[in-house]
Protein backbone atom coordinates (compact mmCIF):
# COMPACT_ATOMS: atom_id res chain seq x y z
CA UNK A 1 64.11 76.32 59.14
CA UNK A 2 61.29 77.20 56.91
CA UNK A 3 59.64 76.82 53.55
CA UNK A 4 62.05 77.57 50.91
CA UNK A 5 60.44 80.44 48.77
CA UNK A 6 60.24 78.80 45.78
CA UNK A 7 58.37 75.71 47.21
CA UNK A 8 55.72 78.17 48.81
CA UNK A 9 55.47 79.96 45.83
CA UNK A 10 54.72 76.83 43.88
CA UNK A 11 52.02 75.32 46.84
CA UNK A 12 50.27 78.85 47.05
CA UNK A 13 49.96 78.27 42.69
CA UNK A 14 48.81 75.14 43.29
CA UNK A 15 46.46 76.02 46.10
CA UNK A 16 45.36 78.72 43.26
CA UNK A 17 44.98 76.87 40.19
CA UNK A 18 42.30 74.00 42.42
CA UNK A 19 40.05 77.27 43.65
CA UNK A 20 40.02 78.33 40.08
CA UNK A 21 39.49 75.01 39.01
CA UNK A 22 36.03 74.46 39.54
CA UNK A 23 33.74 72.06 37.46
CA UNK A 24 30.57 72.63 36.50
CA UNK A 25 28.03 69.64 35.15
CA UNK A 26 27.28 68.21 32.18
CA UNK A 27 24.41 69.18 31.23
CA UNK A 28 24.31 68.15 27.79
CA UNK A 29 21.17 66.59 27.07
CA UNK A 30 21.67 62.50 26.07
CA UNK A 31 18.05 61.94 25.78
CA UNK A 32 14.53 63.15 26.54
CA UNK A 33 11.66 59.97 26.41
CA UNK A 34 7.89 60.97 26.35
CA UNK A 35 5.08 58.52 26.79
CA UNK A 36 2.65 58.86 24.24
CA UNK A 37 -0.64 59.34 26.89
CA UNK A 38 -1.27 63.09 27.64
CA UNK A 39 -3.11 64.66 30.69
CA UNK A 40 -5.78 67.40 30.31
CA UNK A 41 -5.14 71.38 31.94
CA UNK A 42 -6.95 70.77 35.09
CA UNK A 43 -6.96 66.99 35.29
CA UNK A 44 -5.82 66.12 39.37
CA UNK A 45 -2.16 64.47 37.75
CA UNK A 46 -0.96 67.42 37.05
CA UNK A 47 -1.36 68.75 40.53
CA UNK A 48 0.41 64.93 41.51
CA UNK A 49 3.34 65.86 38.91
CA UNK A 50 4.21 69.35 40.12
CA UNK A 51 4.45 68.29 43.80
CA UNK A 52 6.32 64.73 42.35
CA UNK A 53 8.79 67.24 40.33
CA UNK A 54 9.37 70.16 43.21
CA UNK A 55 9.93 67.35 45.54
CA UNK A 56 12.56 65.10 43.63
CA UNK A 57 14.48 68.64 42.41
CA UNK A 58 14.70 69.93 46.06
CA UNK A 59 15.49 66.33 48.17
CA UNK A 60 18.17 64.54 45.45
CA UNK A 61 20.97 66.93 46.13
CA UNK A 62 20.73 66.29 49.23
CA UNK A 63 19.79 62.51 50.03
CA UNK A 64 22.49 59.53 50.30
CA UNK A 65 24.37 59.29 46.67
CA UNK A 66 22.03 61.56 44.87
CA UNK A 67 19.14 59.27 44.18
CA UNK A 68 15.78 59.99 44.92
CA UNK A 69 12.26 58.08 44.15
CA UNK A 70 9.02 59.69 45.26
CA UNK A 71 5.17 59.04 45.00
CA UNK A 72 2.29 62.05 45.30
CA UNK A 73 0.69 62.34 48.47
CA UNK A 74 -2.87 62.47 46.23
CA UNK A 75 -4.76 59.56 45.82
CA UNK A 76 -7.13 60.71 43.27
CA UNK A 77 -4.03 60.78 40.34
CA UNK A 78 -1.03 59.29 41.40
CA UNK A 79 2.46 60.29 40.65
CA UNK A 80 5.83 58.47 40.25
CA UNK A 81 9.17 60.50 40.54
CA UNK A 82 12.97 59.72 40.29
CA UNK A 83 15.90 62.23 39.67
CA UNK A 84 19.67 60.90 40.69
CA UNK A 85 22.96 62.78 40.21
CA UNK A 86 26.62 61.91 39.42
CA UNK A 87 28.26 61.10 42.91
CA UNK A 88 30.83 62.78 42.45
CA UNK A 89 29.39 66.00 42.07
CA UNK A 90 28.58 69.00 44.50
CA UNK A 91 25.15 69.45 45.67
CA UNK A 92 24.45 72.68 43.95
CA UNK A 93 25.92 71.41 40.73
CA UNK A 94 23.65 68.24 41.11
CA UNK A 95 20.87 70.68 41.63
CA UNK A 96 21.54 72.65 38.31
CA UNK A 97 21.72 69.56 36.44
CA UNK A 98 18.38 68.59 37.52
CA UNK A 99 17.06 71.90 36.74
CA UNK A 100 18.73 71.35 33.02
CA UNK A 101 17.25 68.13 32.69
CA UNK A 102 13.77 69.25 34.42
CA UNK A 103 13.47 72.09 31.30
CA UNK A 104 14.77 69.64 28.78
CA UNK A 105 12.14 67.71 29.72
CA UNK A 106 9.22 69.70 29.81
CA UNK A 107 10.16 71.21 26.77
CA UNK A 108 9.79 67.90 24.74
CA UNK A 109 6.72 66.41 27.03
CA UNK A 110 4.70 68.93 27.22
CA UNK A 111 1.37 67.76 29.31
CA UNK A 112 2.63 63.84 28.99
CA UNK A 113 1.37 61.20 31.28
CA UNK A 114 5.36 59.86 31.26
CA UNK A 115 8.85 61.27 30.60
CA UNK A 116 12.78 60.87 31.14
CA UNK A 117 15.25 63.47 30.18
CA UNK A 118 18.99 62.19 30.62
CA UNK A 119 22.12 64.19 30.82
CA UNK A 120 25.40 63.46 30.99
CA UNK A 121 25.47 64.71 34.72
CA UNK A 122 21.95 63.34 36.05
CA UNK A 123 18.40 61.73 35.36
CA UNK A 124 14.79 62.57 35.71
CA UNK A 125 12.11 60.49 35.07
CA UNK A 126 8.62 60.56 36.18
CA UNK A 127 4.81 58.25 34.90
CA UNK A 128 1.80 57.82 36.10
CA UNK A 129 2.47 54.36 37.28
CA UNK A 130 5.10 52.88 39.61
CA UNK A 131 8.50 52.17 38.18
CA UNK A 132 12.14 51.21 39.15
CA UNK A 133 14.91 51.98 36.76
């Protein structure tokens, strides 16, 4: 005895339709905050915020649940960082969203001390002070 035809027919459709099926994010942009302070081109935080920025784009798709805080190694302009995901995303989709909401972000805050871009798939938010959201 085997598989009737028909059933295997409809399984290997099935077994079709969920490869094709594939989400993507959300990355429709919810909101984009900017504190009002502003940093200088050469001022030391903006040396803090890129390594704060690469670090929480690269480590939240892959740490525990997609949530990631992180502080600047320099102690001469510190840095606060968080970026977390929709669980139930894949890593590389979490990873695009954060690179949606990183751009959304930096184009409203341009050289800001402060800023939060939301989407519907993920969060980034970073200041020049210690935070917890």
């Amino acid at each position: 005895m085997g598989f009737p035809p028909k059933l295997a027919l409809v399984f290997i459709g099935f077994l079709g339709l969920c490869v094709i099926a594939t989400g993507v994010p959300d990355t429709n942009v919810t909101s984009v905050l900017c504190n009002s302070g502003v940093y200088s081109k050469g001022d030391p935080f903006g040396v803090s915020l890129a390594y704060v920025i690469a670090e929480i784009v690269a480590v939240t798709p892959t740490s525990k649940n997609y949530d990631f805080f992180n502080i600047s190694p320099y102690p001469n302009a510190d840095a606060f960082g968080h970026a977390a995901c929709n669980q139930n995303l894949t890593s590389a989709d979490c990873a695009s969203c954060l690179g949606a909401a990183k751009t959304a972000m930096f184009a409203s805050c341009q050289s800001r001390i402060g800023a939060r871009s939301v989407l519907h798939d993920c969060t980034m938010r970073y200041e020049q002070y210690p935070f917890s959201d």
